[in-house]
Protein backbone atom coordinates (compact mmCIF):
# COMPACT_ATOMS: atom_id res chain seq x y z
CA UNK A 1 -17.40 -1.66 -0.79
CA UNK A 2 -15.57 -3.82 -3.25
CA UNK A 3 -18.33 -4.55 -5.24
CA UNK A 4 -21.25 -2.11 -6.89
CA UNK A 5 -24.38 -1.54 -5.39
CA UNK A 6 -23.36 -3.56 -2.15
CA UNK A 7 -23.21 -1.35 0.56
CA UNK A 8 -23.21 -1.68 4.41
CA UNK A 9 -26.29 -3.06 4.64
CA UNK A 10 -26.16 -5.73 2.47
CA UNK A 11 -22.47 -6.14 3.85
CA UNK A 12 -24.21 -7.28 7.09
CA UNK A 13 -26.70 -9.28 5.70
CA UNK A 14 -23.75 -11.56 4.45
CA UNK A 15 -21.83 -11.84 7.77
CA UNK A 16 -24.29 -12.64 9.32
CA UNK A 17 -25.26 -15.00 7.02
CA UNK A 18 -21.88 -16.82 7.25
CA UNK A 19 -20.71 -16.45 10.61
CA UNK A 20 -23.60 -18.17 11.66
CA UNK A 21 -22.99 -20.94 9.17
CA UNK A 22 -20.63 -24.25 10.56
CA UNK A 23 -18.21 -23.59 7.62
CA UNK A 24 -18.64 -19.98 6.29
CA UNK A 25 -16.78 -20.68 3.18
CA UNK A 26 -18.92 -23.12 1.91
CA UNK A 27 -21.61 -20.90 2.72
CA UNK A 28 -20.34 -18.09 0.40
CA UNK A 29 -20.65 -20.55 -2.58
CA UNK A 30 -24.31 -21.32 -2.17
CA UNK A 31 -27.25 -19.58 -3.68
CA UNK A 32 -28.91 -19.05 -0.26
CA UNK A 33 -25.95 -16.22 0.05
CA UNK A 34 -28.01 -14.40 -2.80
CA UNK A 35 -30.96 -13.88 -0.75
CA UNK A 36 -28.88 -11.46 1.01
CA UNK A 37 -28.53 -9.13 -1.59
CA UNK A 38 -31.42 -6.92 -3.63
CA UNK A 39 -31.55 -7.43 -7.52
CA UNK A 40 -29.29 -4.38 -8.15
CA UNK A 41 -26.13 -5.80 -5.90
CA UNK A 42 -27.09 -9.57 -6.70
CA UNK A 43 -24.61 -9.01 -9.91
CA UNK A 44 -21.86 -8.18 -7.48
CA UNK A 45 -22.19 -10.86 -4.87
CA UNK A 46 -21.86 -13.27 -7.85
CA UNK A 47 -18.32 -11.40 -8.18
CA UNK A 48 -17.30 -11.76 -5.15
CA UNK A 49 -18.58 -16.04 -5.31
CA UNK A 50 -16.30 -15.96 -8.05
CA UNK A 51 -13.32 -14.67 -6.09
CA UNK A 52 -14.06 -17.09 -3.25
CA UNK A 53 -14.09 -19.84 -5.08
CA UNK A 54 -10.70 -18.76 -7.34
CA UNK A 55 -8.92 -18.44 -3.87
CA UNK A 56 -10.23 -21.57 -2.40
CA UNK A 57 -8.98 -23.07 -5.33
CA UNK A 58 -5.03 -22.31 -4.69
CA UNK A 59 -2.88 -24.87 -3.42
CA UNK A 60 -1.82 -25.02 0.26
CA UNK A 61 1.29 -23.37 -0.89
CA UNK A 62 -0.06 -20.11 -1.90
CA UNK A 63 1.48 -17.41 -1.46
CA UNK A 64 0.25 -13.88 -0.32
CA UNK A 65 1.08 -12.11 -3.62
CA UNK A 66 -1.12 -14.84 -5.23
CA UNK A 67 -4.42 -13.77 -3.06
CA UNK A 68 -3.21 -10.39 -3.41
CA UNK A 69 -3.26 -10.83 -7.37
CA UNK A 70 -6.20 -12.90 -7.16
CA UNK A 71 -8.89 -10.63 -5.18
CA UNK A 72 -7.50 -7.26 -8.08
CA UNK A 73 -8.30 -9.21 -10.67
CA UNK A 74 -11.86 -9.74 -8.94
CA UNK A 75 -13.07 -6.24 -9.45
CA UNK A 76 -10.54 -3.92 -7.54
CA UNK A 77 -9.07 -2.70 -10.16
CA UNK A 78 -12.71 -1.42 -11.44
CA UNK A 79 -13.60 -0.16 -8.40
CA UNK A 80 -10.29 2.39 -8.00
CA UNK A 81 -11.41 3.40 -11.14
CA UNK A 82 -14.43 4.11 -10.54
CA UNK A 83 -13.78 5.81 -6.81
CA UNK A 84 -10.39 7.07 -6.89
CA UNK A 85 -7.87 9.49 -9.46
CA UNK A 86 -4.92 8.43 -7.77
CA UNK A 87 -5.21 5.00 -9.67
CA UNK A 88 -1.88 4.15 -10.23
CA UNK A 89 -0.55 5.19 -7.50
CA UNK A 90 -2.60 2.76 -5.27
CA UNK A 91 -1.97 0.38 -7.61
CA UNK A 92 1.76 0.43 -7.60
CA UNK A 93 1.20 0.05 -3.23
CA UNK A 94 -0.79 -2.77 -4.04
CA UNK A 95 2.35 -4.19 -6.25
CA UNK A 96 5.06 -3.13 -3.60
CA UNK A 97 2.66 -4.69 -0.64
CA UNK A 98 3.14 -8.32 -3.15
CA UNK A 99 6.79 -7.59 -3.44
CA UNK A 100 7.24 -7.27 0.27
CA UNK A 101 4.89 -10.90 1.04
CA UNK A 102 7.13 -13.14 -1.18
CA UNK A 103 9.95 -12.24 1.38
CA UNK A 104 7.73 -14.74 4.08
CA UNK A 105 7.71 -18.27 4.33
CA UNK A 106 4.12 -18.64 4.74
CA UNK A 107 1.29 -16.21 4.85
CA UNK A 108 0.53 -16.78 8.38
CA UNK A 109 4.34 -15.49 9.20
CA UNK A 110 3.03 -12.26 6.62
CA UNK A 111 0.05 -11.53 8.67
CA UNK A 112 1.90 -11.85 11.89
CA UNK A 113 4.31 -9.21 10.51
CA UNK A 114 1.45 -6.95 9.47
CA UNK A 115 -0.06 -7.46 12.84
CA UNK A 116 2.70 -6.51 14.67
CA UNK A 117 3.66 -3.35 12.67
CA UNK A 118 0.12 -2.40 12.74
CA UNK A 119 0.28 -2.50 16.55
CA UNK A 120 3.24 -0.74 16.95
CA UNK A 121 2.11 2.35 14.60
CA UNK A 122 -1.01 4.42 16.26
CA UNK A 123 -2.04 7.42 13.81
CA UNK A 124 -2.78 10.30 15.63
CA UNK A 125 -3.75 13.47 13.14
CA UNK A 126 -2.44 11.39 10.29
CA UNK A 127 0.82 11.01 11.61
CA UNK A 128 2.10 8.11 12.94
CA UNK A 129 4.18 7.60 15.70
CA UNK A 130 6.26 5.49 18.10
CA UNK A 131 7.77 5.33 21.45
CA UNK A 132 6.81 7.50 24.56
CA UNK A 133 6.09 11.31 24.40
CA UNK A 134 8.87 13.52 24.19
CA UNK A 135 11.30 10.52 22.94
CA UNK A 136 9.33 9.33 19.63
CA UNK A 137 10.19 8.52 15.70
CA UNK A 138 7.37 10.16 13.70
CA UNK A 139 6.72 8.57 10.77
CA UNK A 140 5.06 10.82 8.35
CA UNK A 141 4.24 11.00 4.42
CA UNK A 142 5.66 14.13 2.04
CA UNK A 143 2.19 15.52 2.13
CA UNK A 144 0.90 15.05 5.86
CA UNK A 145 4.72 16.72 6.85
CA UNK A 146 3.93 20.10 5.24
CA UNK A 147 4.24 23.08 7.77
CA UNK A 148 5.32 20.92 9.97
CA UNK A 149 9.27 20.64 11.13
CA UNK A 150 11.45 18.36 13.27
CA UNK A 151 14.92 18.85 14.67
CA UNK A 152 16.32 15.61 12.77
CA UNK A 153 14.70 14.58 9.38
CA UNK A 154 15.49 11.03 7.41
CA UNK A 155 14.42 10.91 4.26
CA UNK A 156 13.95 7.53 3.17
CA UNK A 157 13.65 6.12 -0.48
CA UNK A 158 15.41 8.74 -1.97
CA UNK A 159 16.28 6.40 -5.20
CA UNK A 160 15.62 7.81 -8.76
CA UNK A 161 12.29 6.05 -9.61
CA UNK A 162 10.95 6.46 -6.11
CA UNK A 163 11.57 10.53 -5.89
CA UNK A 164 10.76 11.08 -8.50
CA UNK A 165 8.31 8.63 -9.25
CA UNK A 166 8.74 7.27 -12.51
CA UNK A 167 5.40 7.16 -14.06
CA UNK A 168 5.48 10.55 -12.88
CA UNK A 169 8.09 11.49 -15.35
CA UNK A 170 5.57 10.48 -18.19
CA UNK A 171 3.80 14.14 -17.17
CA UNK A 172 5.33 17.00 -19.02
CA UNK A 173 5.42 18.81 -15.40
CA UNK A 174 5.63 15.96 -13.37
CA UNK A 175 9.71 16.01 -12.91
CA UNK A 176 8.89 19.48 -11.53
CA UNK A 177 5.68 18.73 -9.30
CA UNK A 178 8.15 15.90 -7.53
CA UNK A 179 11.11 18.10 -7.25
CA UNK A 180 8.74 20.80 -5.34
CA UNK A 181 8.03 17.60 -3.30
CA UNK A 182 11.49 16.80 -2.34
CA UNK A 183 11.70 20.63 -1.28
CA UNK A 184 8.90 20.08 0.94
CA UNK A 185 10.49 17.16 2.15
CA UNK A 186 13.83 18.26 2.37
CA UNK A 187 13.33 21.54 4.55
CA UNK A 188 11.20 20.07 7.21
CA UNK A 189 14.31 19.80 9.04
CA UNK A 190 15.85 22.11 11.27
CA UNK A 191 19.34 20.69 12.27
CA UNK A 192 19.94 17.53 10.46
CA UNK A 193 18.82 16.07 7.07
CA UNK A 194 19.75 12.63 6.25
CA UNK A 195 19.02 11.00 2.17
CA UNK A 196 18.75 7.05 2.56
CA UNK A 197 18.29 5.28 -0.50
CA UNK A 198 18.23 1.46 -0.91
CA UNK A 199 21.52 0.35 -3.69
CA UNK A 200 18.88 -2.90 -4.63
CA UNK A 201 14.84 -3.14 -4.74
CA UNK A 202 13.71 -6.70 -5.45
CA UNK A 203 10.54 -6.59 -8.37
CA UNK A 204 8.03 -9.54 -9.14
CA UNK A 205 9.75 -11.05 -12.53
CA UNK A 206 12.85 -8.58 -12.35
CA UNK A 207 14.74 -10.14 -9.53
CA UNK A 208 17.24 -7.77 -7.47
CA UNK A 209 17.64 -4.51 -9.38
CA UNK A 210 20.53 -1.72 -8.84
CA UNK A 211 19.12 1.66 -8.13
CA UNK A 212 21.11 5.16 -7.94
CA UNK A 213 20.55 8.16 -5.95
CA UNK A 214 18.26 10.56 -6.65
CA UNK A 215 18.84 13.08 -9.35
CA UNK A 216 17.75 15.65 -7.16
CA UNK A 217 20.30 14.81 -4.74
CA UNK A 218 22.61 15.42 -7.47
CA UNK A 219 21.51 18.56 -7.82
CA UNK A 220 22.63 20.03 -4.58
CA UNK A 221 25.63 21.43 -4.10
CA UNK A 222 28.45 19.03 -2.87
CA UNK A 223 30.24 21.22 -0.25
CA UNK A 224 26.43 21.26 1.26
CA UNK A 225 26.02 17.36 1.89
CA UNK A 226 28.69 14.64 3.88
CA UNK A 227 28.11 10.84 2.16
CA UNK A 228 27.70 7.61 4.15
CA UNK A 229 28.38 4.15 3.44
């Protein structure tokens, strides 16, 4: 859970609690929602009040980066912390999922989007996949793809800040950790290797930035690779 000491049962306490009230907001923000909780997780229900009422309190124009921002400034960023090592990492998702709201109009058209993508990607063994067997696009991180191999292979994202990561570059061995990674990547394929890389990435406060190939693109041999507009 989000919060300390608040765990499933509690969790259900509180839903039931407001789903049985006439408007479950409202609900959240009075001190009968308290009685759901024991005196150890009563310190983070009043957290998660607080959050509530923050989001309630954004104007009918708000944007999904805005809730986003709103419910990691609430405690999330305490509780990845506290739960996870990959910190940053989920962080910078977090930051990229923001980026990629603020291209809809609204945050029902956001949701819609999400809702759709999530119904058209089913995981199966932590790879994800689409289409009908035998005929399929396998979408698949660097990690889950390891031993594994495919006749055609995209590699997407292959910018310099992406692969390698940048704030991996602020390890001594990091440049090398990510270059094993893009070997992993990179010979998964059997017949046909493609390197896409976007030439802009919009940023929060940065605008449309230009980005350049991967250096370790540029290390591979030239007569080895054919280059696409």
């Amino acid at each position: 859970m989000l919060y300390r000491n608040i765990g499933k049962v509690t969790a259900n306490k509180v839903w039931k609690f407001v789903s049985a009230h006439p408007d479950p907001l409202s609900a959240v923000l009075t001190d009968d929602l308290l009685k759901c909780a024991s005196k150890t997780a009563t310190p983070g229900l009043r957290k998660f009040r607080v959050m509530i009422d923050n989001l309630i309190d954004l104007p009918d124009e708000k944007s999904a980066s805005e809730i986003i921002n709103i419910i990691l400034e609430s405690g999330y960023h305490e509780c990845l912390q506290e739960r996870y090592t990959d910190i940053e990492s989920r962080k910078e998702d977090l930051s990229q999922l923001g980026n990629y709201s603020e291209k809809f109009n609204s945050i029902e058209e956001f949701l819609s989007e999400l809702a759709l993508l999530t119904n058209i990607a089913t995981e199966e063994d932590g790879i994800y996949y689409t289409g009908r067997d035998g005929d399929r696009v396998i979408l698949s991180t660097i990690h889950q793809a390891k031993g594994l191999e495919w006749s055609a292979v995209f590699m997407i994202w292959c910018s310099d800040g992406m692969i390698p990561l940048a704030r991996a570059l602020k390890d001594p061995d990091g440049e090398e950790e990510e270059r094993r990674l893009f070997y992993v990547a990179a010979t998964r394929a059997k017949d046909q290797l493609y390197f896409c890389y976007p030439m802009f990435n919009y940023a929060r406060g940065m605008g449309n930035t230009v980005l350049s190939p991967s250096r370790f693109i540029e290390e591979l041999t030239p007569s080895s690779i054919d280059t696409a507009d």
